[in-house]
PDB file of N, CA and C in Angstrom:
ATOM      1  N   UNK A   1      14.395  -0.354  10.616  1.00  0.00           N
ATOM      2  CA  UNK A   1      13.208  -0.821   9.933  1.00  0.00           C
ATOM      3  C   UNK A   1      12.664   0.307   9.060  1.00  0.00           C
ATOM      4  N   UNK A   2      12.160  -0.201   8.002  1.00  0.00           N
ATOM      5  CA  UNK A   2      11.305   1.156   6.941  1.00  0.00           C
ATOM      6  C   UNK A   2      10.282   0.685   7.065  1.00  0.00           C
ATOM      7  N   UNK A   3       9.531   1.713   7.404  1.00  0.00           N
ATOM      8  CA  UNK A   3       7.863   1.193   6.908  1.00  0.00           C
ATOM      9  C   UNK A   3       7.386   2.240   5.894  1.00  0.00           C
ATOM     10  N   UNK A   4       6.186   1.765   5.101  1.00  0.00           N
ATOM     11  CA  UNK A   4       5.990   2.010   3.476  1.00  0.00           C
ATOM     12  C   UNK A   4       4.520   1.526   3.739  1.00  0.00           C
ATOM     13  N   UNK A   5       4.141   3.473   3.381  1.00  0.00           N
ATOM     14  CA  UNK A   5       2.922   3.794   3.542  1.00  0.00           C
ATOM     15  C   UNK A   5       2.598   4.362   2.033  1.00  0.00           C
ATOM     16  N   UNK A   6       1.261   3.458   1.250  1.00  0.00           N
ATOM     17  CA  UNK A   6       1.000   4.004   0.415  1.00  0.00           C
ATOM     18  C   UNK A   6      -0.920   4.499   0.455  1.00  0.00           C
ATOM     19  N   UNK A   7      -1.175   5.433   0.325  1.00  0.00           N
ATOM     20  CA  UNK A   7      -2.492   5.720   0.007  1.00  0.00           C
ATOM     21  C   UNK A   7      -3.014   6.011  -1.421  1.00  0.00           C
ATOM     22  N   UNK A   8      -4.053   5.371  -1.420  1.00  0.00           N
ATOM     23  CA  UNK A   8      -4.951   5.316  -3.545  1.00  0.00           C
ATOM     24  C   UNK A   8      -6.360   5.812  -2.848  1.00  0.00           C
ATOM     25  N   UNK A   9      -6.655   6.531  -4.352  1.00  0.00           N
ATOM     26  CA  UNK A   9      -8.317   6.682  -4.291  1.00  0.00           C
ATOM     27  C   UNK A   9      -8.642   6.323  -5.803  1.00  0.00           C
ATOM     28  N   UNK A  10      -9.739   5.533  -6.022  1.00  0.00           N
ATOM     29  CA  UNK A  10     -10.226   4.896  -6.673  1.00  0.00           C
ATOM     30  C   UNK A  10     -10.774   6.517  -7.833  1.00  0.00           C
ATOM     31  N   UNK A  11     -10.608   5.608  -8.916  1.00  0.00           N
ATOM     32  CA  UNK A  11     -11.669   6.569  -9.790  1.00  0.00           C
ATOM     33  C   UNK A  11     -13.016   6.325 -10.037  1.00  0.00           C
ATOM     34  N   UNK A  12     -13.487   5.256  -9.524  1.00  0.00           N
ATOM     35  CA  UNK A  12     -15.147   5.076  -9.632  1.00  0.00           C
ATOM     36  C   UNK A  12     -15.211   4.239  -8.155  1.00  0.00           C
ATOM     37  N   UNK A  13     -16.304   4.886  -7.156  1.00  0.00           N
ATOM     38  CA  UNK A  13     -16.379   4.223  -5.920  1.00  0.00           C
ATOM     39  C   UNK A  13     -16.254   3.159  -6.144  1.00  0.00           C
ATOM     40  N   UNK A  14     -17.035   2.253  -6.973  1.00  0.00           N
ATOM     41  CA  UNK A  14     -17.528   0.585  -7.533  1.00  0.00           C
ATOM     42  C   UNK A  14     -15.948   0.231  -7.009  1.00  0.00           C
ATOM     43  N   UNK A  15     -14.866   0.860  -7.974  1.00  0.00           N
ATOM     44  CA  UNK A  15     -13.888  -0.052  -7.708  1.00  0.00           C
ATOM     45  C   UNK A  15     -12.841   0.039  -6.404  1.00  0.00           C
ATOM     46  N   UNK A  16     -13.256   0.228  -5.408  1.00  0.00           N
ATOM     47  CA  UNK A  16     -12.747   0.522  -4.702  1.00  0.00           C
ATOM     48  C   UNK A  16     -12.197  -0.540  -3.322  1.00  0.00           C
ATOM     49  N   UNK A  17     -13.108  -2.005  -3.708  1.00  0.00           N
ATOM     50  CA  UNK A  17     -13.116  -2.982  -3.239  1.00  0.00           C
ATOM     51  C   UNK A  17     -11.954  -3.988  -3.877  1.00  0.00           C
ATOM     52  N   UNK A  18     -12.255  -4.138  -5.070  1.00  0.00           N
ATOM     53  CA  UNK A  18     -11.890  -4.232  -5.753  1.00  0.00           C
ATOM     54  C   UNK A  18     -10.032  -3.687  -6.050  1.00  0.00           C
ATOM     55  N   UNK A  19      -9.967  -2.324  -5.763  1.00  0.00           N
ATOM     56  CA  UNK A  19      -8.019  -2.075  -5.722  1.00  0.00           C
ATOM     57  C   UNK A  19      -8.073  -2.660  -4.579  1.00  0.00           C
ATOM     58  N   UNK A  20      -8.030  -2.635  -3.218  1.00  0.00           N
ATOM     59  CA  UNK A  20      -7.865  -3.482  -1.998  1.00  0.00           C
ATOM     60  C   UNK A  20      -7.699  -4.648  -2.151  1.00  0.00           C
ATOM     61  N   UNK A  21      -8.497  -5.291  -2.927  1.00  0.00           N
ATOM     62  CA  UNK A  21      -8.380  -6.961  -3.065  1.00  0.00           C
ATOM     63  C   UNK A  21      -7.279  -7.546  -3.923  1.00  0.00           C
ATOM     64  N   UNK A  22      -6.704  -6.399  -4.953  1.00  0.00           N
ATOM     65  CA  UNK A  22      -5.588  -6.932  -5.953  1.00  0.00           C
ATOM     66  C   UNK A  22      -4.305  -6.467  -5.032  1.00  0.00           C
ATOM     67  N   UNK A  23      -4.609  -5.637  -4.282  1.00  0.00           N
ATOM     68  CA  UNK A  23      -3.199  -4.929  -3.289  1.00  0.00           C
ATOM     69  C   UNK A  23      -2.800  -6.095  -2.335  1.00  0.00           C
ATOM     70  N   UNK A  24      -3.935  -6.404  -2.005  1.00  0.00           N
ATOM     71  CA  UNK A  24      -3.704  -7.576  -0.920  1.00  0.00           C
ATOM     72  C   UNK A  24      -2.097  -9.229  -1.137  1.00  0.00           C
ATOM     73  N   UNK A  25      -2.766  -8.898  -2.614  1.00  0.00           N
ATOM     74  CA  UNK A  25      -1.622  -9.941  -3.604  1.00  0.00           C
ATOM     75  C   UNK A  25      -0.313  -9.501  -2.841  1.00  0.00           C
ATOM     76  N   UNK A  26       0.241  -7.942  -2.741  1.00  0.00           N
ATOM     77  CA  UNK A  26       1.210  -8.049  -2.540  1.00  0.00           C
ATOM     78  C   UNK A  26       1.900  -8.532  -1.127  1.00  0.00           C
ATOM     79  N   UNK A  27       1.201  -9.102  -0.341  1.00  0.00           N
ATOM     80  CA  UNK A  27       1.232  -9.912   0.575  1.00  0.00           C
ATOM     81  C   UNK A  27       1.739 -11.038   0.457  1.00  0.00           C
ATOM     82  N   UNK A  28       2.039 -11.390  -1.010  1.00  0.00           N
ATOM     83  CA  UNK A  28       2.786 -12.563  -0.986  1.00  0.00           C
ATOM     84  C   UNK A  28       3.843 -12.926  -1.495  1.00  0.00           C
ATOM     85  N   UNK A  29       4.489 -11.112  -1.201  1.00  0.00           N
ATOM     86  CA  UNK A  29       6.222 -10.753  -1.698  1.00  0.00           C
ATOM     87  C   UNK A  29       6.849 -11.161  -0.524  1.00  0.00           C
ATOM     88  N   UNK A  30       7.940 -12.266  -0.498  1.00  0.00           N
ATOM     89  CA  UNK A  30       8.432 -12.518   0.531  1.00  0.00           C
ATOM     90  C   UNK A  30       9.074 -11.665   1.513  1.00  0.00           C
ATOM     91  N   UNK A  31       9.511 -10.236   1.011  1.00  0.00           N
ATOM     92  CA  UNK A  31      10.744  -9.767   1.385  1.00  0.00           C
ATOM     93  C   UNK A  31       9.857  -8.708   2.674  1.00  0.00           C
ATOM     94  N   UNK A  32       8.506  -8.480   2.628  1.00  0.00           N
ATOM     95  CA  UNK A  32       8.051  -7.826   3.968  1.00  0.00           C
ATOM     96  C   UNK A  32       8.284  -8.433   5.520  1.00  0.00           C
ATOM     97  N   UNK A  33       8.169  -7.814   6.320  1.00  0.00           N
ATOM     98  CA  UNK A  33       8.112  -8.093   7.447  1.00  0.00           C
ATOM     99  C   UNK A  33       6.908  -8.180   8.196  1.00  0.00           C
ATOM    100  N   UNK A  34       5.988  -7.176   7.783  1.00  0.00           N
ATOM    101  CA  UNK A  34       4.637  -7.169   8.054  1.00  0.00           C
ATOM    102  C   UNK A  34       3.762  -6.644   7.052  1.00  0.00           C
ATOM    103  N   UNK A  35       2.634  -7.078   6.347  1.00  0.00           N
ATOM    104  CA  UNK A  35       1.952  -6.302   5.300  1.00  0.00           C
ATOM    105  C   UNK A  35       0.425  -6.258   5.798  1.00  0.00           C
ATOM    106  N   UNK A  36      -0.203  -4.707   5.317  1.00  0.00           N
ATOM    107  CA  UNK A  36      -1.730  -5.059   5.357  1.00  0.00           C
ATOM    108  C   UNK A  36      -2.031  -4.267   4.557  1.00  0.00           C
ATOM    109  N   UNK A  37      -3.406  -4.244   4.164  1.00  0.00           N
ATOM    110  CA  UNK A  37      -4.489  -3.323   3.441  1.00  0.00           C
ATOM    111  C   UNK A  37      -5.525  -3.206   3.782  1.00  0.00           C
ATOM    112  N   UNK A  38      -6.516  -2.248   3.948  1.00  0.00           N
ATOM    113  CA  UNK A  38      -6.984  -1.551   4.913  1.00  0.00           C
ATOM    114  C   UNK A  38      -7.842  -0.206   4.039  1.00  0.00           C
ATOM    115  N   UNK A  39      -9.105  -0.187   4.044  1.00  0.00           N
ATOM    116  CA  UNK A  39     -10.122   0.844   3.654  1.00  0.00           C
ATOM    117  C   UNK A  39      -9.982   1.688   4.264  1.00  0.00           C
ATOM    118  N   UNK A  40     -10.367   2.687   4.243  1.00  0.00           N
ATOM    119  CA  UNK A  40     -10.537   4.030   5.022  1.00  0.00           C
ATOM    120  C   UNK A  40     -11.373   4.321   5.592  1.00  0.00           C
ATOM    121  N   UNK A  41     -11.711   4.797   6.812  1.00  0.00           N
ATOM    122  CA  UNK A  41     -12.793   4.528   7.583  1.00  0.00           C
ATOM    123  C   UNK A  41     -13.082   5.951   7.231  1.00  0.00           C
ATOM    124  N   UNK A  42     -12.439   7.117   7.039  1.00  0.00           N
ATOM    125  CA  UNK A  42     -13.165   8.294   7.105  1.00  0.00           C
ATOM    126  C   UNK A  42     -13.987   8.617   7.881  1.00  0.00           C
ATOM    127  N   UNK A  43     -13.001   8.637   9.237  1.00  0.00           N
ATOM    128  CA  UNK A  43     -13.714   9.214  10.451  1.00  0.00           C
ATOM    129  C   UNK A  43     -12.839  10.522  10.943  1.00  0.00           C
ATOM    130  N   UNK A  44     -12.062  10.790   9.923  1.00  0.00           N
ATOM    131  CA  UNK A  44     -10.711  11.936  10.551  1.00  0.00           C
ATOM    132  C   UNK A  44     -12.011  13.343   9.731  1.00  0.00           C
ATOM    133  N   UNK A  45     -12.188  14.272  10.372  1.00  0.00           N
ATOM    134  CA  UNK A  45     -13.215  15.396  10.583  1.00  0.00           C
ATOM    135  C   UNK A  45     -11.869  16.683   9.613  1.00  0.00           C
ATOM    136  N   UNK A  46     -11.063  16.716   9.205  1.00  0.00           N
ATOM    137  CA  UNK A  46      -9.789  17.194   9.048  1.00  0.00           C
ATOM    138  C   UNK A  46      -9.280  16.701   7.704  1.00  0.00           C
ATOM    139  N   UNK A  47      -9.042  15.678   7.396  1.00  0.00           N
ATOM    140  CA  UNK A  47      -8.772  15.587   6.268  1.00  0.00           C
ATOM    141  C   UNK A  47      -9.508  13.709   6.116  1.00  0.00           C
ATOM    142  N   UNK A  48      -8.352  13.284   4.966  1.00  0.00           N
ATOM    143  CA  UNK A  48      -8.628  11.915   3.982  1.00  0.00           C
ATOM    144  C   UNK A  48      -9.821  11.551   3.454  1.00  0.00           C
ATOM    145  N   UNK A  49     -10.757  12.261   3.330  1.00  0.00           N
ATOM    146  CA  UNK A  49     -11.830  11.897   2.251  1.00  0.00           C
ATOM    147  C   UNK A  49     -11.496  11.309   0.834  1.00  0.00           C
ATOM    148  N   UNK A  50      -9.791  11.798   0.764  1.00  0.00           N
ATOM    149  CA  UNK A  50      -9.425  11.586  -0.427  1.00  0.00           C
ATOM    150  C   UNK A  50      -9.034  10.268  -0.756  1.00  0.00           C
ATOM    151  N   UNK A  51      -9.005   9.408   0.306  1.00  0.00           N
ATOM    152  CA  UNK A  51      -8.265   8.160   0.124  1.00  0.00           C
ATOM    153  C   UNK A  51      -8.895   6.960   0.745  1.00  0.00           C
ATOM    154  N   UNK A  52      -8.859   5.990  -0.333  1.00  0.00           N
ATOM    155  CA  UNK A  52      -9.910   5.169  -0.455  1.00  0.00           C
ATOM    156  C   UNK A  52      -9.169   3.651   0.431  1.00  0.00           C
ATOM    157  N   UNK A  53      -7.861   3.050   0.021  1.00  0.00           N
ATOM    158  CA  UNK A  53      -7.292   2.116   0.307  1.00  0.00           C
ATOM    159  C   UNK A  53      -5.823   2.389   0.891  1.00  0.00           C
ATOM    160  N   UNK A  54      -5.763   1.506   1.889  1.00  0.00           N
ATOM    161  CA  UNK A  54      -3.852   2.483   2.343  1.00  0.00           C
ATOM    162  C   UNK A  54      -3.169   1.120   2.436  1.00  0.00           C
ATOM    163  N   UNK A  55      -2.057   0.805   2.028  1.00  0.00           N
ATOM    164  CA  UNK A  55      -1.211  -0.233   2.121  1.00  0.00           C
ATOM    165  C   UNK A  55      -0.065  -0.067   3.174  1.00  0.00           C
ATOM    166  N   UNK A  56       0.391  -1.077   3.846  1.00  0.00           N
ATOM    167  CA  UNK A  56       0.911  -0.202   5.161  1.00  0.00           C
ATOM    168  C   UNK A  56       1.913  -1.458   4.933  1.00  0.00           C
ATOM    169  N   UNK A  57       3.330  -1.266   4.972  1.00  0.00           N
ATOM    170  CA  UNK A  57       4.829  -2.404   5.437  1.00  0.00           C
ATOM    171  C   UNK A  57       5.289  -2.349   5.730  1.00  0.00           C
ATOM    172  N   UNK A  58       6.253  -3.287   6.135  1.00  0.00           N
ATOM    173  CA  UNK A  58       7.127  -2.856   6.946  1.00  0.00           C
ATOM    174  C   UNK A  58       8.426  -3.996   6.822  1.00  0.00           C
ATOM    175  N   UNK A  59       9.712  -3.615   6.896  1.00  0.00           N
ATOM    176  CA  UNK A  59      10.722  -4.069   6.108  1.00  0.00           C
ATOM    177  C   UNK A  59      12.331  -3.364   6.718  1.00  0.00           C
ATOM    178  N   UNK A  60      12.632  -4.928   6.879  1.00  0.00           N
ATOM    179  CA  UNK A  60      14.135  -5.321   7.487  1.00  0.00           C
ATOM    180  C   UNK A  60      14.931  -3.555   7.031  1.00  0.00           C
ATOM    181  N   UNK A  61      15.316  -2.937   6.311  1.00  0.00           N
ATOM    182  CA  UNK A  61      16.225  -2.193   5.500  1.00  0.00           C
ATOM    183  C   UNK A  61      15.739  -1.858   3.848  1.00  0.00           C
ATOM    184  N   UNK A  62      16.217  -1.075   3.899  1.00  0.00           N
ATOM    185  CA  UNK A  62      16.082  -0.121   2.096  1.00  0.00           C
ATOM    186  C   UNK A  62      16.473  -1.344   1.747  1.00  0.00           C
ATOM    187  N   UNK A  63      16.960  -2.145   1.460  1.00  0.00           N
ATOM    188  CA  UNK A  63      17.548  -3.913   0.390  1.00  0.00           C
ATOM    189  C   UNK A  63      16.392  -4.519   0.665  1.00  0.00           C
ATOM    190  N   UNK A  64      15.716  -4.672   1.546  1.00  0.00           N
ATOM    191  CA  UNK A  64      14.420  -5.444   1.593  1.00  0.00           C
ATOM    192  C   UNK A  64      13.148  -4.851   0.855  1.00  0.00           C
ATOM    193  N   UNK A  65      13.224  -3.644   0.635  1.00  0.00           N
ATOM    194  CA  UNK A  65      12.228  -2.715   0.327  1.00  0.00           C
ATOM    195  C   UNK A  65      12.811  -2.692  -0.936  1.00  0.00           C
ATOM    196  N   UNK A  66      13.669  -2.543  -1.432  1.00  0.00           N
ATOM    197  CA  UNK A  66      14.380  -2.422  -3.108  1.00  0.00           C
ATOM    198  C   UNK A  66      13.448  -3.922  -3.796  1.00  0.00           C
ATOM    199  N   UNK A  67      13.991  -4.681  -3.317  1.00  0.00           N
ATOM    200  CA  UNK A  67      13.681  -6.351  -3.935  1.00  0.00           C
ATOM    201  C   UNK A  67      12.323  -6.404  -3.483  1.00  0.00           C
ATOM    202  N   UNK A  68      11.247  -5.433  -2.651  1.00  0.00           N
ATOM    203  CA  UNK A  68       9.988  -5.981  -2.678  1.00  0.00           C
ATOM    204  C   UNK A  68       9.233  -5.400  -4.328  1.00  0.00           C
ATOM    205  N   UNK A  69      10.142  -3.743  -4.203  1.00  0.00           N
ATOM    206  CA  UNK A  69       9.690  -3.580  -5.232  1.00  0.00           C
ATOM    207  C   UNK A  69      10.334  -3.918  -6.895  1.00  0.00           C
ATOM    208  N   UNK A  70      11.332  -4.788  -6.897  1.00  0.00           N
ATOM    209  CA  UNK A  70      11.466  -5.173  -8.074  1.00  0.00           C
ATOM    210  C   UNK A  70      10.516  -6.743  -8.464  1.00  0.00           C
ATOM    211  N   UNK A  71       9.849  -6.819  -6.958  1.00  0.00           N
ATOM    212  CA  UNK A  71       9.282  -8.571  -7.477  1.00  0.00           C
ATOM    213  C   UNK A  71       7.937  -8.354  -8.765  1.00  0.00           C
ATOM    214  N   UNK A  72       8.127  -9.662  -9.129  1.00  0.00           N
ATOM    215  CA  UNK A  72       7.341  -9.624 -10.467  1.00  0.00           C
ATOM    216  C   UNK A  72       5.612  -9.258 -10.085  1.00  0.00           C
ATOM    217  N   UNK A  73       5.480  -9.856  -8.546  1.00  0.00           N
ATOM    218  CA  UNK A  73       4.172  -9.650  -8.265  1.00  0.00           C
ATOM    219  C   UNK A  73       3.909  -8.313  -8.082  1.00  0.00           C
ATOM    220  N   UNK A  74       4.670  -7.228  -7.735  1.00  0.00           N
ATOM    221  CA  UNK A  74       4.711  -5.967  -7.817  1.00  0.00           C
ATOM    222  C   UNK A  74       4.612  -5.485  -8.694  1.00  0.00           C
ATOM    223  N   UNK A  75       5.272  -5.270  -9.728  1.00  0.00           N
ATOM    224  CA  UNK A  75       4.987  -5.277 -11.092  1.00  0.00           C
ATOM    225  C   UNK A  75       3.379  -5.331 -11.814  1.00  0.00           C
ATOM    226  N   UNK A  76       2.902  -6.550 -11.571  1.00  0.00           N
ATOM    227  CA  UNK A  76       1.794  -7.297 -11.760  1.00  0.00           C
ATOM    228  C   UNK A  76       0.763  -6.444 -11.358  1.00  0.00           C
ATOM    229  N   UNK A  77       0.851  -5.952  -9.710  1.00  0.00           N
ATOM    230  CA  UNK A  77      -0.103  -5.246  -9.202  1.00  0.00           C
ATOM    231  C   UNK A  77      -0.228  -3.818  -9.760  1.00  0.00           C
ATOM    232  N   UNK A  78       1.022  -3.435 -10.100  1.00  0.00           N
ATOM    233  CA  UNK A  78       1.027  -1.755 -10.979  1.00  0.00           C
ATOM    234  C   UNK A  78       0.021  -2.109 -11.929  1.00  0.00           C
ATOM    235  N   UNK A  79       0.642  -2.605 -13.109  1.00  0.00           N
ATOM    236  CA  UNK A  79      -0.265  -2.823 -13.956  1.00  0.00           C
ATOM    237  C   UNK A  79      -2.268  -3.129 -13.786  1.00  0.00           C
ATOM    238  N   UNK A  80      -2.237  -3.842 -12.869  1.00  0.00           N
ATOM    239  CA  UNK A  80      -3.848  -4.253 -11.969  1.00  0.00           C
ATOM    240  C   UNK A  80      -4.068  -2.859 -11.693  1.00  0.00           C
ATOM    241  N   UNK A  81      -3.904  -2.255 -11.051  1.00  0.00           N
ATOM    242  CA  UNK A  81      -4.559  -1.143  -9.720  1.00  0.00           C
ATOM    243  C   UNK A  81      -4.116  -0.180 -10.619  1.00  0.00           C
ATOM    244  N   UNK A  82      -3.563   0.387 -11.244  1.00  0.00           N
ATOM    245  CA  UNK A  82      -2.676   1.563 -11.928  1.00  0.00           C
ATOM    246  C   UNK A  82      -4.518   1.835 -12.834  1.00  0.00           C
ATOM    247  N   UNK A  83      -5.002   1.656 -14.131  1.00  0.00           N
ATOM    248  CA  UNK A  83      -6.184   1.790 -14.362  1.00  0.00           C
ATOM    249  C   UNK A  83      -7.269   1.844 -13.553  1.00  0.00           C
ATOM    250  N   UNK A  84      -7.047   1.799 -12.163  1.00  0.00           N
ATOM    251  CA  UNK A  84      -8.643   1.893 -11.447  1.00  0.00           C
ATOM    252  C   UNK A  84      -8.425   2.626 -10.399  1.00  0.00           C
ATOM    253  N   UNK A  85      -7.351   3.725 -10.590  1.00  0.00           N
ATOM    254  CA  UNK A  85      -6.672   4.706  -9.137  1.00  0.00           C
ATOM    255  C   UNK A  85      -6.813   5.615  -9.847  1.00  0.00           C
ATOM    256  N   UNK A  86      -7.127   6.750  -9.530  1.00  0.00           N
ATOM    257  CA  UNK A  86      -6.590   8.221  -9.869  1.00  0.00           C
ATOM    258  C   UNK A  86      -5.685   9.066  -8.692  1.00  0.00           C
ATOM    259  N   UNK A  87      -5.028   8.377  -7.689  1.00  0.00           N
ATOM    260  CA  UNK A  87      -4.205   9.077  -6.912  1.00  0.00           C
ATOM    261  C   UNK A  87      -3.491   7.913  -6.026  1.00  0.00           C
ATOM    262  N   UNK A  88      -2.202   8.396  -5.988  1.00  0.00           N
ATOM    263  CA  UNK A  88      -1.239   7.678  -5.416  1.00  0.00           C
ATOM    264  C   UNK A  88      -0.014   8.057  -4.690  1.00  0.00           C
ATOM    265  N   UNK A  89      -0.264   8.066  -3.687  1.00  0.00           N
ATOM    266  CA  UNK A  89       0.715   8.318  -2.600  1.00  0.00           C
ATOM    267  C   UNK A  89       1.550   7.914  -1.740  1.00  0.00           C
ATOM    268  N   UNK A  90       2.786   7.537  -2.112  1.00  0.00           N
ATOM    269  CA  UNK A  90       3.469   6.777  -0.856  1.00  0.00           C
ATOM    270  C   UNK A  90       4.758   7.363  -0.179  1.00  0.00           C
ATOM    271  N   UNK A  91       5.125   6.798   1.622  1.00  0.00           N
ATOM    272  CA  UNK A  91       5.903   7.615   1.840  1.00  0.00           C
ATOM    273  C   UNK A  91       6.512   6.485   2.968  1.00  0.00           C
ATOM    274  N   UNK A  92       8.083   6.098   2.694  1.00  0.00           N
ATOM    275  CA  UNK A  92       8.723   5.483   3.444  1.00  0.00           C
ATOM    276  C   UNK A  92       9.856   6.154   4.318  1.00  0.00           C
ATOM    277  N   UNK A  93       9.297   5.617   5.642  1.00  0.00           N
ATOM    278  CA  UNK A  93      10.429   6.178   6.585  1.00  0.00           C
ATOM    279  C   UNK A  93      10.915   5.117   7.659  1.00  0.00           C
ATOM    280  N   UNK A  94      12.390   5.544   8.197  1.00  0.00           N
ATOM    281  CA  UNK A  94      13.158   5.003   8.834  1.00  0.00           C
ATOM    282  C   UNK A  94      13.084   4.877  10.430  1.00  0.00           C
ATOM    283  N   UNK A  95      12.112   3.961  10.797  1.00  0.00           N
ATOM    284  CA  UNK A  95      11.680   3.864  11.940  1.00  0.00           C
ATOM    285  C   UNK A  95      12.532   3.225  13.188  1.00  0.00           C
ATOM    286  N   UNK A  96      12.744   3.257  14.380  1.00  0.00           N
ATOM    287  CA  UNK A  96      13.419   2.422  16.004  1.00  0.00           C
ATOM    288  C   UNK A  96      12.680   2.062  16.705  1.00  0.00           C
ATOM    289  N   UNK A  97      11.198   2.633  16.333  1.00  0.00           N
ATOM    290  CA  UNK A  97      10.107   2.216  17.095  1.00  0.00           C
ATOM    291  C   UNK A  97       9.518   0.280  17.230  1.00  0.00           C
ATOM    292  N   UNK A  98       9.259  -0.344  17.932  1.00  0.00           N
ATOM    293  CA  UNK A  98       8.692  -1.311  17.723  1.00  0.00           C
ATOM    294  C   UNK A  98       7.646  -1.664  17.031  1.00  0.00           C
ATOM    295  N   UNK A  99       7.703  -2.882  16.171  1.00  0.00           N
ATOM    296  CA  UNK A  99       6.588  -3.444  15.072  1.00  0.00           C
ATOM    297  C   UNK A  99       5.354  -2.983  15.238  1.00  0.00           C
ATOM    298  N   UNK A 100       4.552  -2.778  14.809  1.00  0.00           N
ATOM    299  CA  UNK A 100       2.852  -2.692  14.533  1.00  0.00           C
ATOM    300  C   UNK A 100       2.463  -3.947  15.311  1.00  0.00           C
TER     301      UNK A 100
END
């Protein structure tokens, strides 16, 4: 299983509801196994102040994760969220552990 962790921080607080709510879309790429999106509670004393929205998936194999990101709704969402982020971070790894 891969799971595919991305973290954004908004460039104006305002929109920060707002990237979450267009991310959410990608929830309706067939090829996940599990999807969410998720604010930041900013309760870690240590770090993430920096990050506003985290997208969290999770996915059969790298072929499932290839075709989530070639879908058109992916695409769609770059274009959406890409103007209202100033930081973007993602990091997929190869998990044995059981689902979320």
């Amino acid at each position: 299983m891969i799971r595919h962790i991305v973290f954004f921080n908004a460039r104006k607080r305002e929109d920060v509801q707002r990237i979450a709510d267009e991310l959410k879309g990608l929830g309706r790429i067939p090829h996940c196994a599990f999807f969410e999106v998720g604010l930041n509670r900013r309760v870690d004393r240590l770090s993430g102040a920096d990050v506003d929205v985290i997208v969290y998936a999770e996915f059969a194999d790298e072929a499932a994760l290839e075709a989530y990101k070639a879908h058109p709704i992916y695409q769609d969402m770059i274009t959406r969220v890409q103007p209202l982020r100033d930081m973007r971070i993602a990091a997929d790894f190869e998990s044995t552990s059981a689902s979320a």
